[in-house]
C-alpha atoms as a PDB file:
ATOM      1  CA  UNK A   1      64.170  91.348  83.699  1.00  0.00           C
ATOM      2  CA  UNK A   2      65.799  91.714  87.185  1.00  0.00           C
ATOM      3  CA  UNK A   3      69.393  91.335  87.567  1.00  0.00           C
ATOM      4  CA  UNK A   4      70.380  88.868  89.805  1.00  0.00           C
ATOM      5  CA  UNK A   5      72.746  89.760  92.565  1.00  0.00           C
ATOM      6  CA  UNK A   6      75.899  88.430  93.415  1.00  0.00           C
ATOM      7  CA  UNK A   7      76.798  86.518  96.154  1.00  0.00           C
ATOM      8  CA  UNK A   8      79.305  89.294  97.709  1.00  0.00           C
ATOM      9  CA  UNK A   9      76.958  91.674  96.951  1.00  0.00           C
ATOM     10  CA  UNK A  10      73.923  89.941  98.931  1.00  0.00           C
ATOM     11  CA  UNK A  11      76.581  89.186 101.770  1.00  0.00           C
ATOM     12  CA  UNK A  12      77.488  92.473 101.831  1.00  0.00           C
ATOM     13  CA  UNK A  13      73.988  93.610 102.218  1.00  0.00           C
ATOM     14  CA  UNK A  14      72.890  91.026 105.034  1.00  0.00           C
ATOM     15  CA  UNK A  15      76.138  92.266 106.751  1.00  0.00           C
ATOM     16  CA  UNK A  16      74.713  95.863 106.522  1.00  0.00           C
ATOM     17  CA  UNK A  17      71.158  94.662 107.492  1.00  0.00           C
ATOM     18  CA  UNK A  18      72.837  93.332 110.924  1.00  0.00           C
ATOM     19  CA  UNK A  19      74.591  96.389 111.861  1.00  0.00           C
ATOM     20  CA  UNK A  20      71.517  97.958 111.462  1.00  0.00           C
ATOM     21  CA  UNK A  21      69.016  95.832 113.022  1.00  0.00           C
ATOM     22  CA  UNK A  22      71.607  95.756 115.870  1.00  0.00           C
ATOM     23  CA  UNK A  23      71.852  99.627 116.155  1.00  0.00           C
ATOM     24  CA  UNK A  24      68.074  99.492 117.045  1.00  0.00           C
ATOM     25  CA  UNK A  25      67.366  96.076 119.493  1.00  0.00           C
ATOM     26  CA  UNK A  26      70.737  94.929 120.419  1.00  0.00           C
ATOM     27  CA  UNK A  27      73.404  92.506 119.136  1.00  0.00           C
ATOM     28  CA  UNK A  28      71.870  90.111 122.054  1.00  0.00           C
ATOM     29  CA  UNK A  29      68.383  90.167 120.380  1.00  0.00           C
ATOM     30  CA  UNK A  30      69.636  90.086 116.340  1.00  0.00           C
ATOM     31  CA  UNK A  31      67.878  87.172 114.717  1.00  0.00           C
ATOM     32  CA  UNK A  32      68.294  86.030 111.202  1.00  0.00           C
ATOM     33  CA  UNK A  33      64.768  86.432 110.887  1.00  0.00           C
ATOM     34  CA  UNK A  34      64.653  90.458 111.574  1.00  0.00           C
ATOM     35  CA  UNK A  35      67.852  90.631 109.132  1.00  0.00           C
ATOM     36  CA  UNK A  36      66.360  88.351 106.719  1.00  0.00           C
ATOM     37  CA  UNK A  37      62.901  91.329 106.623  1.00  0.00           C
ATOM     38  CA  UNK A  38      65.624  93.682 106.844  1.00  0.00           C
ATOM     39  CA  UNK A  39      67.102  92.599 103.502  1.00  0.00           C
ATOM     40  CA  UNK A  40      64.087  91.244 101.761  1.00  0.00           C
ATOM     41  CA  UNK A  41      64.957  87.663 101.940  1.00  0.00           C
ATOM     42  CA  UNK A  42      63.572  84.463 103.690  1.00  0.00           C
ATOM     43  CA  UNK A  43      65.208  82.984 106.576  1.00  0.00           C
ATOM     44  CA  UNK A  44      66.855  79.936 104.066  1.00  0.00           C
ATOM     45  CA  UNK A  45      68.036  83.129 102.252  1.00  0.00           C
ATOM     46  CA  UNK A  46      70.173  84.599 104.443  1.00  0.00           C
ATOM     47  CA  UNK A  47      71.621  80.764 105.994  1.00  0.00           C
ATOM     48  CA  UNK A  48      72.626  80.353 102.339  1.00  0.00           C
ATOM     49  CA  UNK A  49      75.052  82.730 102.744  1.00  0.00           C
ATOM     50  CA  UNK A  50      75.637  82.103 106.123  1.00  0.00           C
ATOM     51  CA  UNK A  51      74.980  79.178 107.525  1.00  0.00           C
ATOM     52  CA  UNK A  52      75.271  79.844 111.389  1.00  0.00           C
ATOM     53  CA  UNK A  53      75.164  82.652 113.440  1.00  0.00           C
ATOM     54  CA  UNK A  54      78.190  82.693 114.252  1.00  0.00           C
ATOM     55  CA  UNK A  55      79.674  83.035 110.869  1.00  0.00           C
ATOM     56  CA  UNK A  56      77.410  85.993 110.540  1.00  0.00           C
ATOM     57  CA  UNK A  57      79.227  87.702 113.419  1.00  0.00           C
ATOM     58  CA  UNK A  58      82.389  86.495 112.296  1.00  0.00           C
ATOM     59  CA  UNK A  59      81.421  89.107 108.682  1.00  0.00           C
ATOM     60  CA  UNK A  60      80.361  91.867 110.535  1.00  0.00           C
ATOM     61  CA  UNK A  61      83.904  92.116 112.715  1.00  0.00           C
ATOM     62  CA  UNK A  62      85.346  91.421 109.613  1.00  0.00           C
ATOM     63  CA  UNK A  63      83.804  94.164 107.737  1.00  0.00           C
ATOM     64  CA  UNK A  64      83.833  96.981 111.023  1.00  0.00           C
ATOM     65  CA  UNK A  65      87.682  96.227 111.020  1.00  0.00           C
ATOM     66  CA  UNK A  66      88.065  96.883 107.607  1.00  0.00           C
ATOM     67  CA  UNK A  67      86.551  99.614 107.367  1.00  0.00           C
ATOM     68  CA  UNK A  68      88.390 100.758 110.852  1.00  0.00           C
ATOM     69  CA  UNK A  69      91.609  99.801 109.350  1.00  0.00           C
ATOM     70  CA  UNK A  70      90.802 102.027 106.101  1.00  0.00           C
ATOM     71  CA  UNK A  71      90.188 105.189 107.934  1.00  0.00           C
ATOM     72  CA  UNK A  72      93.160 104.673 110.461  1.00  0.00           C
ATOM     73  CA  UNK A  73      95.620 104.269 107.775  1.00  0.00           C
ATOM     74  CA  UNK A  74      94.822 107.412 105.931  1.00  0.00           C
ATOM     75  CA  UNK A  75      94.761 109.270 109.828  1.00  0.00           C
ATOM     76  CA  UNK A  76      98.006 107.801 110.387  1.00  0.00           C
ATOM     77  CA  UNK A  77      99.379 108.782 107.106  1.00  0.00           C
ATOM     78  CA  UNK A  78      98.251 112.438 106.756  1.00  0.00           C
ATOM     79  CA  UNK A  79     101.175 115.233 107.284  1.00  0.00           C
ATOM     80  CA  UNK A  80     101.503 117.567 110.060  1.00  0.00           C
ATOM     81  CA  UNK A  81     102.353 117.264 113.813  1.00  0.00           C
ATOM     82  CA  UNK A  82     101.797 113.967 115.621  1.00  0.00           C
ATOM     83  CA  UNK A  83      99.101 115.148 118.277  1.00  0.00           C
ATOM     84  CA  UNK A  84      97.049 116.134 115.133  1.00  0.00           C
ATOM     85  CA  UNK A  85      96.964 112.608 114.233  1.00  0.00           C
ATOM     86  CA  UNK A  86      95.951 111.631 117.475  1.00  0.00           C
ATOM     87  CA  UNK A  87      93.153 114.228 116.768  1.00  0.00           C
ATOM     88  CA  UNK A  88      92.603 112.808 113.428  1.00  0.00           C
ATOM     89  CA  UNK A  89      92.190 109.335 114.961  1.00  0.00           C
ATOM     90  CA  UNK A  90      89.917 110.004 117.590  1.00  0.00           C
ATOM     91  CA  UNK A  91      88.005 112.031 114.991  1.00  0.00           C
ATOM     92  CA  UNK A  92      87.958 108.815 112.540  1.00  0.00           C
ATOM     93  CA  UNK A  93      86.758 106.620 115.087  1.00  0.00           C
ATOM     94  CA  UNK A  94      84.155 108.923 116.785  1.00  0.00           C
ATOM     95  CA  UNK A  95      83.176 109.308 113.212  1.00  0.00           C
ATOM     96  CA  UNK A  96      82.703 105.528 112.278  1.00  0.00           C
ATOM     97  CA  UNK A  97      81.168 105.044 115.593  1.00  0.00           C
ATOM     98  CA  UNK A  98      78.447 107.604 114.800  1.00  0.00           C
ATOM     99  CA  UNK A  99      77.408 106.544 111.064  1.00  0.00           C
ATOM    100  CA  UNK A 100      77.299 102.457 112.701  1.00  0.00           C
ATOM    101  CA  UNK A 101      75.799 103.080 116.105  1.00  0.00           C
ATOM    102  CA  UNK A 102      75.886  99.344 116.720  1.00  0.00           C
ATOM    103  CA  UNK A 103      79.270  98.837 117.011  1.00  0.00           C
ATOM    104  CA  UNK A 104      79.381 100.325 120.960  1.00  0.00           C
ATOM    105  CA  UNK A 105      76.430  97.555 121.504  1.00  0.00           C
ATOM    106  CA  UNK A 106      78.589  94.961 120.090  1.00  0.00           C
ATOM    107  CA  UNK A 107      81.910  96.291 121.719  1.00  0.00           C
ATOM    108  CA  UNK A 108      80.477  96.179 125.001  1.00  0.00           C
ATOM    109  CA  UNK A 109      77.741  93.132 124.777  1.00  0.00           C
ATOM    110  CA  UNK A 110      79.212  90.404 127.879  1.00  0.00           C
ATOM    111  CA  UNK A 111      76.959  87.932 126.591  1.00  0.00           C
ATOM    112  CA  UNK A 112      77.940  87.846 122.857  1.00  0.00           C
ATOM    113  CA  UNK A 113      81.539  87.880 123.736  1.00  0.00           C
ATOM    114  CA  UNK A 114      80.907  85.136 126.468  1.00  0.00           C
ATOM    115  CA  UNK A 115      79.484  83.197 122.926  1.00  0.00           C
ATOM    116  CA  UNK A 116      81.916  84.032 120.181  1.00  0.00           C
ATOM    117  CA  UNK A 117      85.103  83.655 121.049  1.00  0.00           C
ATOM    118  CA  UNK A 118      86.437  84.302 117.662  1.00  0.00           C
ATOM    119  CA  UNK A 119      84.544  87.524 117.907  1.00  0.00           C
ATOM    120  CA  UNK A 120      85.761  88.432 120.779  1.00  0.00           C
ATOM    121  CA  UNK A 121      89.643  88.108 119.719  1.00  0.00           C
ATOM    122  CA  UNK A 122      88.775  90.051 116.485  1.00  0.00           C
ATOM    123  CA  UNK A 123      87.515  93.341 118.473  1.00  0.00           C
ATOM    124  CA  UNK A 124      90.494  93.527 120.705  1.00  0.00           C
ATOM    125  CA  UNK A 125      93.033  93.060 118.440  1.00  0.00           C
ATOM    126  CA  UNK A 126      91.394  95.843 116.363  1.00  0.00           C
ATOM    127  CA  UNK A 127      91.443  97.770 119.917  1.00  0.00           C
ATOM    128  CA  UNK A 128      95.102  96.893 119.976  1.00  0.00           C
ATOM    129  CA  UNK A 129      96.217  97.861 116.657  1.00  0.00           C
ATOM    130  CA  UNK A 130      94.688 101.775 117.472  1.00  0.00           C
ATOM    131  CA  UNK A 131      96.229 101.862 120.506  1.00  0.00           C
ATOM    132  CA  UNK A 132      99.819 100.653 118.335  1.00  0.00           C
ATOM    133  CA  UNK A 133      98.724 104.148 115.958  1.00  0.00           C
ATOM    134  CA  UNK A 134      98.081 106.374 119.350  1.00  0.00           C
ATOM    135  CA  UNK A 135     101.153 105.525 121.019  1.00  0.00           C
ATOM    136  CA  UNK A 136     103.312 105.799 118.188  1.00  0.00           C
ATOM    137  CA  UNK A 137     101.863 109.192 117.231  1.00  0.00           C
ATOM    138  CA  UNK A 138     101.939 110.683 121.358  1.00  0.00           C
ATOM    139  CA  UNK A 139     105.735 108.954 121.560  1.00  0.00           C
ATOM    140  CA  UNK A 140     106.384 111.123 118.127  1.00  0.00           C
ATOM    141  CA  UNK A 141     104.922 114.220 119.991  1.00  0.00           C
ATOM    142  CA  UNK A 142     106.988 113.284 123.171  1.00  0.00           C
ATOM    143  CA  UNK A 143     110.311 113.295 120.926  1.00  0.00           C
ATOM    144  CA  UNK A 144     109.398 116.768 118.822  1.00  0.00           C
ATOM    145  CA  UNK A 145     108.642 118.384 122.432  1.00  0.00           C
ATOM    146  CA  UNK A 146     104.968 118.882 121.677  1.00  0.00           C
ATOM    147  CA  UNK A 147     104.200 116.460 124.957  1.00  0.00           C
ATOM    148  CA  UNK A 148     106.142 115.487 127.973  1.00  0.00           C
ATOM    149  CA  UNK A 149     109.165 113.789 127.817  1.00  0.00           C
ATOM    150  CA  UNK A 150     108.019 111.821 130.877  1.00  0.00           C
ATOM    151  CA  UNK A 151     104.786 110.899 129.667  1.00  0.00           C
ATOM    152  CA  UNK A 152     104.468 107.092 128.839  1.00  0.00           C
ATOM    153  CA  UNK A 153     103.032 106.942 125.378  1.00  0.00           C
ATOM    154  CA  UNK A 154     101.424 103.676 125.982  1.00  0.00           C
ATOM    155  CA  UNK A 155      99.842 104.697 129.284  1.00  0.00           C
ATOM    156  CA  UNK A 156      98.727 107.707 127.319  1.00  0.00           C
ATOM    157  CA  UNK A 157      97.249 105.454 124.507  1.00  0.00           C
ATOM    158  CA  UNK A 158      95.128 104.069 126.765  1.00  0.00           C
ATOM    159  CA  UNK A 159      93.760 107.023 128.252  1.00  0.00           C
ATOM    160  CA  UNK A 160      93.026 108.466 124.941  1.00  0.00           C
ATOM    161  CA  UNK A 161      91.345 105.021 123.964  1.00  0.00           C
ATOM    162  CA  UNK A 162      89.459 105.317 127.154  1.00  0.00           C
ATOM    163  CA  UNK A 163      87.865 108.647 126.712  1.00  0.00           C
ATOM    164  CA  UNK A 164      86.329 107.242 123.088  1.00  0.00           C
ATOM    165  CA  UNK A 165      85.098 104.280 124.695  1.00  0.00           C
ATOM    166  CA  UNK A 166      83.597 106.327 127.947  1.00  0.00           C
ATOM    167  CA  UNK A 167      82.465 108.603 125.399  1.00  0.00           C
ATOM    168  CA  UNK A 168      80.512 106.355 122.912  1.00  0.00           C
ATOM    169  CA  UNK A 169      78.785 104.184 125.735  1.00  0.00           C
ATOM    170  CA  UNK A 170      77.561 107.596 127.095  1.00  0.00           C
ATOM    171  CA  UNK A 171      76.279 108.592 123.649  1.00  0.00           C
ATOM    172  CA  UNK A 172      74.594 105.302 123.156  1.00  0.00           C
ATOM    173  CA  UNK A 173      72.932 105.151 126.257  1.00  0.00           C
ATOM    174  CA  UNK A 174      71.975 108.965 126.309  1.00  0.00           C
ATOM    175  CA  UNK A 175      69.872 107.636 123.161  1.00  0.00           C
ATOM    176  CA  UNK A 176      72.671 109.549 120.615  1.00  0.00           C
ATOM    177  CA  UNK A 177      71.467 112.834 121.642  1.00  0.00           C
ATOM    178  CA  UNK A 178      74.503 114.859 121.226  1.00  0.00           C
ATOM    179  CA  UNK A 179      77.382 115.046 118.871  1.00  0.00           C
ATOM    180  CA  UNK A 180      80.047 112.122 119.345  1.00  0.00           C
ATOM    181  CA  UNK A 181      82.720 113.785 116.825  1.00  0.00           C
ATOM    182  CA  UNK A 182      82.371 117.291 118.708  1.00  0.00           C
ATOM    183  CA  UNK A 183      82.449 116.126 121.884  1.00  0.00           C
ATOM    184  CA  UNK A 184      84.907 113.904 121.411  1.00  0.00           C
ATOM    185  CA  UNK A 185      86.910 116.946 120.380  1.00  0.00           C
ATOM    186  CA  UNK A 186      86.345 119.148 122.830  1.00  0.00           C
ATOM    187  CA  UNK A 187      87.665 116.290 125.832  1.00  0.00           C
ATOM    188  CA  UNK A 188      90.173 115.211 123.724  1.00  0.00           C
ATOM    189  CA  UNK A 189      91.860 118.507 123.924  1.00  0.00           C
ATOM    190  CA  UNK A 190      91.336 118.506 127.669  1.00  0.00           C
ATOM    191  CA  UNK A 191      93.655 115.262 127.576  1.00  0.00           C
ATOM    192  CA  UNK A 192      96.115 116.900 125.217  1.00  0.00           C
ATOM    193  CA  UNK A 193      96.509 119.716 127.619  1.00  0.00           C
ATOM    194  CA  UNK A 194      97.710 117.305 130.530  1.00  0.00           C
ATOM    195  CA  UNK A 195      99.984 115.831 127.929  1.00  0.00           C
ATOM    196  CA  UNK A 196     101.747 118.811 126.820  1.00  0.00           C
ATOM    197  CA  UNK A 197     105.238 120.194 128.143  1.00  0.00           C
ATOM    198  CA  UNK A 198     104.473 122.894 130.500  1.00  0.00           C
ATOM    199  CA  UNK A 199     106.764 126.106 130.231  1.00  0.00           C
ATOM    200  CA  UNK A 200     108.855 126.384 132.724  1.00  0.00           C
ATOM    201  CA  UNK A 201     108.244 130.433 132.820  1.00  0.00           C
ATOM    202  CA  UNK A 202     104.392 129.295 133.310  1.00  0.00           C
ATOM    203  CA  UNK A 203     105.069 126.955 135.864  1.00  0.00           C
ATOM    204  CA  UNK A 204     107.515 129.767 137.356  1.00  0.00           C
ATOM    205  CA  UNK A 205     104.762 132.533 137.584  1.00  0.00           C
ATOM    206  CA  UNK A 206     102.206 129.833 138.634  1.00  0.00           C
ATOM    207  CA  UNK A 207     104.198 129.421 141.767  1.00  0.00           C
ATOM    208  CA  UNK A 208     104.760 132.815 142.283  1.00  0.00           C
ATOM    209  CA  UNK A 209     101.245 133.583 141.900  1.00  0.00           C
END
């Protein structure tokens, strides 16, 4: 006899189904129909759960910020210098962003943000609580001398922020054919470099040179 499944359990799969149907056509072009033959269920199935669209969107921020928040925390929290945690975030977003390849489509969609308001709140204060982590980590690394003194951490934030966001629209429209978490890497220490407090014998000898 077939178990059957629980109501956060189907939810949680219908939320799944969406990310994925949106990875391949676009959150512009997601209809409950292609999630409900996604999950297996009729159309009536998946409005039992969630009765409008928009409620469905209103899940799937829910459960990308989650699951954002989750890996943030334990970046923020692991030991070591503070511009490795800015490596470790980068790394944990790049990351998330690569195993859910929708979530650049629904980042950057105009015309489901211009719909869902609520949405549309929900992504940027996720966007602002990792730029919070980055600029406390780079004003850590400002204060132990690992970056310039003069370096504004929250200008710096957003820089850092910017090269993930560059980064994942070029890797979505490229059709994901190179490897977010490694190139994301390699730039990010390209940034780093500008960050960091310049010796003043190098910048002596530079001169001289």
């Amino acid at each position: 006899m077939r178990t059957r499944k629980s109501a956060e359990i189907r939810k949680s799969e219908i939320i799944e189904a969406a990310l994925r149907v949106a990875g391949k056509v676009g959150p512009d072009r997601l209809t409950t129909a292609a999630v409900a033959s996604a999950v297996g269920l009729t159309q009536p199935g998946v409005f039992r759960h969630f009765p409008k669209k928009q409620g469905l969107w209103d899940a799937v921020a829910d459960y990308i910020g989650k699951r954002m928040e989750a890996g943030w925390a334990e970046s923020a929290q692991r030991s070591g210098a503070p511009a490795d945690r800015v490596r470790s975030l980068v790394a944990t977003q790049l990351r998330l962003i690569q195993s859910t390849p929708a979530i650049p489509a629904i980042l950057f969609s105009r015309e489901l943000h211009s719909r869902n308001a609520t949405l549309r709140k929900a992504l940027f204060g996720l966007m602002t609580r990792l730029h919070g982590l980055i600029a406390r980590s780079i004003a850590e690394a400002c204060g132990t001398g690992e970056f310039r003194d003069d370096l504004d951490p929250d200008d710096a934030a957003f820089l850092v922020i910017g090269l993930v966001q560059g980064l994942a629209l070029r890797w979505s429209l490229s059709g994901r054919t190179f490897g977010l978490v490694e190139e994301g890497s390699r730039l990010l220490e390209l940034q780093i470099c500008g960050f960091a407090r310049t010796p003043v014998t190098e910048t002596r000898e530079r001169r001289l040179a």
